[in-house]
Protein backbone atom coordinates (compact mmCIF):
# COMPACT_ATOMS: atom_id res chain seq x y z
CA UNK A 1 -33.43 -74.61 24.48
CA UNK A 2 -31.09 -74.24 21.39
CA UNK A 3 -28.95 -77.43 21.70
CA UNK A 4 -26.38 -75.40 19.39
CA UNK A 5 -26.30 -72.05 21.93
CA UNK A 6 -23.75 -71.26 24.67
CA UNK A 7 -24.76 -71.45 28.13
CA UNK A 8 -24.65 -68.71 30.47
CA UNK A 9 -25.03 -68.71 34.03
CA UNK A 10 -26.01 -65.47 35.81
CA UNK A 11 -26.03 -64.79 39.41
CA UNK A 12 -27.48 -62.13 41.42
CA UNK A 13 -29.51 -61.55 44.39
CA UNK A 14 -31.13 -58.46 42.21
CA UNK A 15 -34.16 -59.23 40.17
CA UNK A 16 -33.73 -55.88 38.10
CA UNK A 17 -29.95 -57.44 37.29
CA UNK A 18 -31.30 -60.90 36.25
CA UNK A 19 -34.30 -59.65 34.19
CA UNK A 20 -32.29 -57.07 32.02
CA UNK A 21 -29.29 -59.87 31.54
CA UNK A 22 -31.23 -62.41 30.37
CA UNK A 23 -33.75 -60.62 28.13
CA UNK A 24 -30.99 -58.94 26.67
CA UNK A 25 -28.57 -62.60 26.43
CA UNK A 26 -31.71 -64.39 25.24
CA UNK A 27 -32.01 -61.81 21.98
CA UNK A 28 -27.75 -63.02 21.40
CA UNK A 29 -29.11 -66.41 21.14
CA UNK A 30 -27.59 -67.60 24.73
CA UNK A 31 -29.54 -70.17 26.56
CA UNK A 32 -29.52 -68.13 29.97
CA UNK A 33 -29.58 -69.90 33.33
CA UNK A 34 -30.56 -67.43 36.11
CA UNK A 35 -29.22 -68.54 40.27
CA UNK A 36 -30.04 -65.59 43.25
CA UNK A 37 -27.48 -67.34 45.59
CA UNK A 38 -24.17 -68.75 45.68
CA UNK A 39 -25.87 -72.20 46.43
CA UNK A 40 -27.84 -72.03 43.58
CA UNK A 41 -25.15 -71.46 41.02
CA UNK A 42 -23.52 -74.08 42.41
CA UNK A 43 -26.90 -76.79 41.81
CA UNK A 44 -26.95 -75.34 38.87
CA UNK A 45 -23.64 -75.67 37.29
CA UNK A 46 -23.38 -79.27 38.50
CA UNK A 47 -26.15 -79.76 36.62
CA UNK A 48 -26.37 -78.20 33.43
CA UNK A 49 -22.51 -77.13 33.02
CA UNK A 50 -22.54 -73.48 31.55
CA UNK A 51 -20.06 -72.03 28.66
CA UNK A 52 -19.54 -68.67 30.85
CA UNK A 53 -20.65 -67.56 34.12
CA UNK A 54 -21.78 -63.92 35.54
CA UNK A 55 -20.86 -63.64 39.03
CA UNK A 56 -22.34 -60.62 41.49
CA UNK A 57 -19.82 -60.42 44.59
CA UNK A 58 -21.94 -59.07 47.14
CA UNK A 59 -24.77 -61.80 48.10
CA UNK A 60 -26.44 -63.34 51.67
CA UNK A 61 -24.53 -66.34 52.21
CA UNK A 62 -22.16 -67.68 50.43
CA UNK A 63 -20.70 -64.73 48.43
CA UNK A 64 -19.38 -64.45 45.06
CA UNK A 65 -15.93 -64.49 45.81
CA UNK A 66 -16.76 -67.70 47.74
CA UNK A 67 -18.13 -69.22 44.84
CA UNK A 68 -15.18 -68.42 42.20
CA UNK A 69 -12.69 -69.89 44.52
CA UNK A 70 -15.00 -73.51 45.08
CA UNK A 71 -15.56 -73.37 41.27
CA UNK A 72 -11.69 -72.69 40.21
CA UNK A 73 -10.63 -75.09 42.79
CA UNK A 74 -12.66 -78.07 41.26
CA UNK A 75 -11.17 -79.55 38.21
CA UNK A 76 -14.33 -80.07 36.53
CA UNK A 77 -15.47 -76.72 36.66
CA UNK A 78 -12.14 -74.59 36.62
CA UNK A 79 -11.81 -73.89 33.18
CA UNK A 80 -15.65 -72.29 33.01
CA UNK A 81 -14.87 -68.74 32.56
CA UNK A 82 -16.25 -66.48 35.18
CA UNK A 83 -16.89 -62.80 35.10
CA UNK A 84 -17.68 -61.08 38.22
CA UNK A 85 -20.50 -57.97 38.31
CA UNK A 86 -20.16 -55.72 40.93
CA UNK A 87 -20.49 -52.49 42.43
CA UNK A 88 -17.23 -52.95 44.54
CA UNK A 89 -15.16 -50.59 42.78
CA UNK A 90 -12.10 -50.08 45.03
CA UNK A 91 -8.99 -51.68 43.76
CA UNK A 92 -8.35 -54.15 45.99
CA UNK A 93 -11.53 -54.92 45.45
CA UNK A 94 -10.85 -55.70 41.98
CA UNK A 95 -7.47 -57.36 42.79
CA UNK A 96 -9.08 -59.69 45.26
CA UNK A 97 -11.62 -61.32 42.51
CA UNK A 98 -8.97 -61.98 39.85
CA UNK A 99 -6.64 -63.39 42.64
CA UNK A 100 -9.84 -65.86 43.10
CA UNK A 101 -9.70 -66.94 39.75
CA UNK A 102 -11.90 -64.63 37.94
CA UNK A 103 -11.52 -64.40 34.62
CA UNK A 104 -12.14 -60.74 33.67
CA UNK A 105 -14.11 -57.67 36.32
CA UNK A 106 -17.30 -55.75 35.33
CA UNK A 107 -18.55 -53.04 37.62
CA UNK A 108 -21.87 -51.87 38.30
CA UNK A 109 -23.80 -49.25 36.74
CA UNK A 110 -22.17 -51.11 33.87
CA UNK A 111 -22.55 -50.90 30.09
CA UNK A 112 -24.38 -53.74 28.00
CA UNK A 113 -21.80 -53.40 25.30
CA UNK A 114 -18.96 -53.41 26.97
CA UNK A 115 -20.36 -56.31 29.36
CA UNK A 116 -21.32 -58.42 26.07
CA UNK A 117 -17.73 -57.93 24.12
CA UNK A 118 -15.90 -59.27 26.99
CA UNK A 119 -18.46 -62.39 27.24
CA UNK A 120 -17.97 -63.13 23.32
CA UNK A 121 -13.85 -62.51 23.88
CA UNK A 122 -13.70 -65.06 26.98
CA UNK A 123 -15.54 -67.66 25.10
CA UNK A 124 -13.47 -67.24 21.57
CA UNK A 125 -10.69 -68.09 23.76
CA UNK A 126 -12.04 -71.37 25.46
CA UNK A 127 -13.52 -72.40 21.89
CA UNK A 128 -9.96 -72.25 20.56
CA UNK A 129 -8.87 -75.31 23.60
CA UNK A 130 -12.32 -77.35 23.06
CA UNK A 131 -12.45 -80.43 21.54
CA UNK A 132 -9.21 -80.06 19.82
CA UNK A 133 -5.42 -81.35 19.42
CA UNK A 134 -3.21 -79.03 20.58
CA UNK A 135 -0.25 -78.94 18.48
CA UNK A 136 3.26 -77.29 19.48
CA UNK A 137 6.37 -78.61 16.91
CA UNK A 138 6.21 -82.12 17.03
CA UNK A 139 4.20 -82.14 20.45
CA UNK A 140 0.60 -82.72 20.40
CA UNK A 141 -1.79 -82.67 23.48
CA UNK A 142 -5.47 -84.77 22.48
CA UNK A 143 -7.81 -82.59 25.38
CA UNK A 144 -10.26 -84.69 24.54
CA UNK A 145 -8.67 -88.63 24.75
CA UNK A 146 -5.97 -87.23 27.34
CA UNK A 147 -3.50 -88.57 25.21
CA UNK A 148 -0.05 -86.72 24.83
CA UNK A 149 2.61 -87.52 21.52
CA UNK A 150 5.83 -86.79 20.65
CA UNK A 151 6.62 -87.44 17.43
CA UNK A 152 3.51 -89.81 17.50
CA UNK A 153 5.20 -91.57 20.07
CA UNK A 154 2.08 -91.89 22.78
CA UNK A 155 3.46 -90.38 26.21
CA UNK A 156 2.02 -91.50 29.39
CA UNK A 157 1.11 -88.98 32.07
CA UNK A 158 -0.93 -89.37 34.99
CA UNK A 159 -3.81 -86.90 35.59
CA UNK A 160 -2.11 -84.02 37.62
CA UNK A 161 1.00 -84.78 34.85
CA UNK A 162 -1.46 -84.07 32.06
CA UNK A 163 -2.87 -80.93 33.68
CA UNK A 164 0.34 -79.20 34.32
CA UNK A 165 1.20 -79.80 30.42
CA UNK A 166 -2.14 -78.89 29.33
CA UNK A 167 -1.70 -75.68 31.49
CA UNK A 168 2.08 -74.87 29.97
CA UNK A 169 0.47 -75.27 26.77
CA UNK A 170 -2.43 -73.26 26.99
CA UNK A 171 -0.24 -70.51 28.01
CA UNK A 172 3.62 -71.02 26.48
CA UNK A 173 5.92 -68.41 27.62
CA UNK A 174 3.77 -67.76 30.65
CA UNK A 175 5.29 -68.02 33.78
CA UNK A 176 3.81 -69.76 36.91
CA UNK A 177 4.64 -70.16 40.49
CA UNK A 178 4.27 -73.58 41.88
CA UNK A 179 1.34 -71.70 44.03
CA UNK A 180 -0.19 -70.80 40.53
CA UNK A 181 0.19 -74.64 38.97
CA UNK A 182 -1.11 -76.17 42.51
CA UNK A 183 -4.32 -73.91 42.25
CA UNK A 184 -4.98 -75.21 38.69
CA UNK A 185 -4.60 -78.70 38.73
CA UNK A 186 -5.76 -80.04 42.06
CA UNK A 187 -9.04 -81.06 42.17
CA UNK A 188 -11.22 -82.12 44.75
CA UNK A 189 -10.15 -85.60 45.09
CA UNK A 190 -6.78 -85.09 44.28
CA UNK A 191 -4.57 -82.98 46.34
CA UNK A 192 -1.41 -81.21 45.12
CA UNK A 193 1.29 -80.05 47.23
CA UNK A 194 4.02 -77.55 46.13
CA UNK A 195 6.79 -79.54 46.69
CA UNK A 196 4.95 -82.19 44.66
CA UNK A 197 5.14 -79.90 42.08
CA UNK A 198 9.04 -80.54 41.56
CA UNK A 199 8.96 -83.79 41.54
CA UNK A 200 6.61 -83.55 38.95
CA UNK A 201 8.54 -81.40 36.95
CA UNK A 202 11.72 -83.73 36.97
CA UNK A 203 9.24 -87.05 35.68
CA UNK A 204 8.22 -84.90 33.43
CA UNK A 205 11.16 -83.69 31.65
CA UNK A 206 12.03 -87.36 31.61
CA UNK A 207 9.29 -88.84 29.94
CA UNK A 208 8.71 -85.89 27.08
CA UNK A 209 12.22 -86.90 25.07
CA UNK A 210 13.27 -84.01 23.74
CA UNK A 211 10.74 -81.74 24.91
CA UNK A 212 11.39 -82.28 28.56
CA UNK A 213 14.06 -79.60 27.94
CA UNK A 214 11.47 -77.14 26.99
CA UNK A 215 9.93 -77.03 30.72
CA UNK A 216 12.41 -74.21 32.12
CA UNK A 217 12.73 -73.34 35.59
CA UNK A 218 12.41 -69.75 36.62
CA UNK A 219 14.62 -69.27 39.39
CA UNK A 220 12.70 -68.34 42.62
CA UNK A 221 9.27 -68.63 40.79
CA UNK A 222 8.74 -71.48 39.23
CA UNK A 223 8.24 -72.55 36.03
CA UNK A 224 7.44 -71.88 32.03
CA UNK A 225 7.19 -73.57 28.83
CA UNK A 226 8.80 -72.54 25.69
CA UNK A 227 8.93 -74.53 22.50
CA UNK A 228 11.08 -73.37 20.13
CA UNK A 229 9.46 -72.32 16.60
CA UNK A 230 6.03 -72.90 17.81
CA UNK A 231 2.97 -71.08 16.86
């Protein structure tokens, strides 16, 4: 396979679904990774780790929705964007798979274009995050060391300390329950509580110096991040 190609992951439990993705993904130059079951796509992502995954809802077993929630809920693979493919059309239907973690809803009979701009838009906006310093002011976030700096001055977080910051940074302005921040930092060995979340919050502001002030509490939500003058 293209070492230099973006991995994609499609599953479906219908042949006619897999064959016309991935001869059509192979001709955009992805290296295409086909699973007919939940527990497949699971094998497979532990294994080969794909850019962007394809996700059909209704399968025997484990469904799709099933899936999205075990992959959102693991640290290592919750930032892998995930499209689901479906025929459910209804709108709870559609609610219910971006409340999963889905990143973005296709429905069957679907349209190749359409299918194929929102795979290129989901990955432009993981490549902007990868292997890159994230800079806001006088702030800067290393995602690849871990490392956090204020004014070059190297802060020291713990993990679920560095995910919540790495979260308020990948989305400033954004406001999040505590609900919302527990869902996308715990991992599977390291359980977050809500309340935890607080307590968090308040080390936080403490140990980013000036920028502690930038975490703002949203009463009887949560919370967002706002850095004034940054881009």
């Amino acid at each position: 396979m293209n070492s230099t190609a973006k991995k994609i992951l499609i599953v479906d439990d219908e042949e006619d679904i897999i064959d016309l993705l991935s001869y059509n993904l192979k001709k955009e130059d992805f290296d295409v990774y086909c699973a007919s079951s939940g527990t497949e796509c699971l094998s497979i992502v532990k294994k080969h780790r794909p850019d962007i995954i394809i996700l059909d809802v209704m399968m025997p077993g484990m469904n799709g929705l099933e899936v999205c929630d075990k992959l959102k809920n693991n640290f290592k693979t919750k930032d892998i964007p995930i499209i689901m493919l479906t025929a459910k059309s209804g709108e709870n239907d559609i609610i219910n798979g971006l409340n999963t973690g889905a990143d973005n809803y296709v429905i069957k009979p679907f349209s190749l274009k359409v299918l194929f701009a929102k795979i290129n838009s989901l990955l432009r906006r993981t490549d902007t995050f990868n292997d890159q310093i994230i800079c806001l002011d006088e702030l800067k976030i290393d995602i690849d060391q871990r490392e956090v700096f204020v004014r070059d001055k190297l802060i020291k977080l713990t993990f679920s300390r560095f995910e919540i910051l790495l979260l308020f940074a990948k989305n400033p302005g954004t406001v999040f329950s505590r609900k919302k921040i527990v869902r996308e930092v715990k991992g599977d060995d390291y359980p977050v509580t809500e309340r935890a979340i607080d307590v968090h919050i308040v080390e936080m502001r403490k140990l980013l110096l000036d920028y502690g002030s930038c975490i703002k509490t949203v009463r009887g939500i949560g919370y967002k991040f706002v850095v004034e003058g940054s881009n």
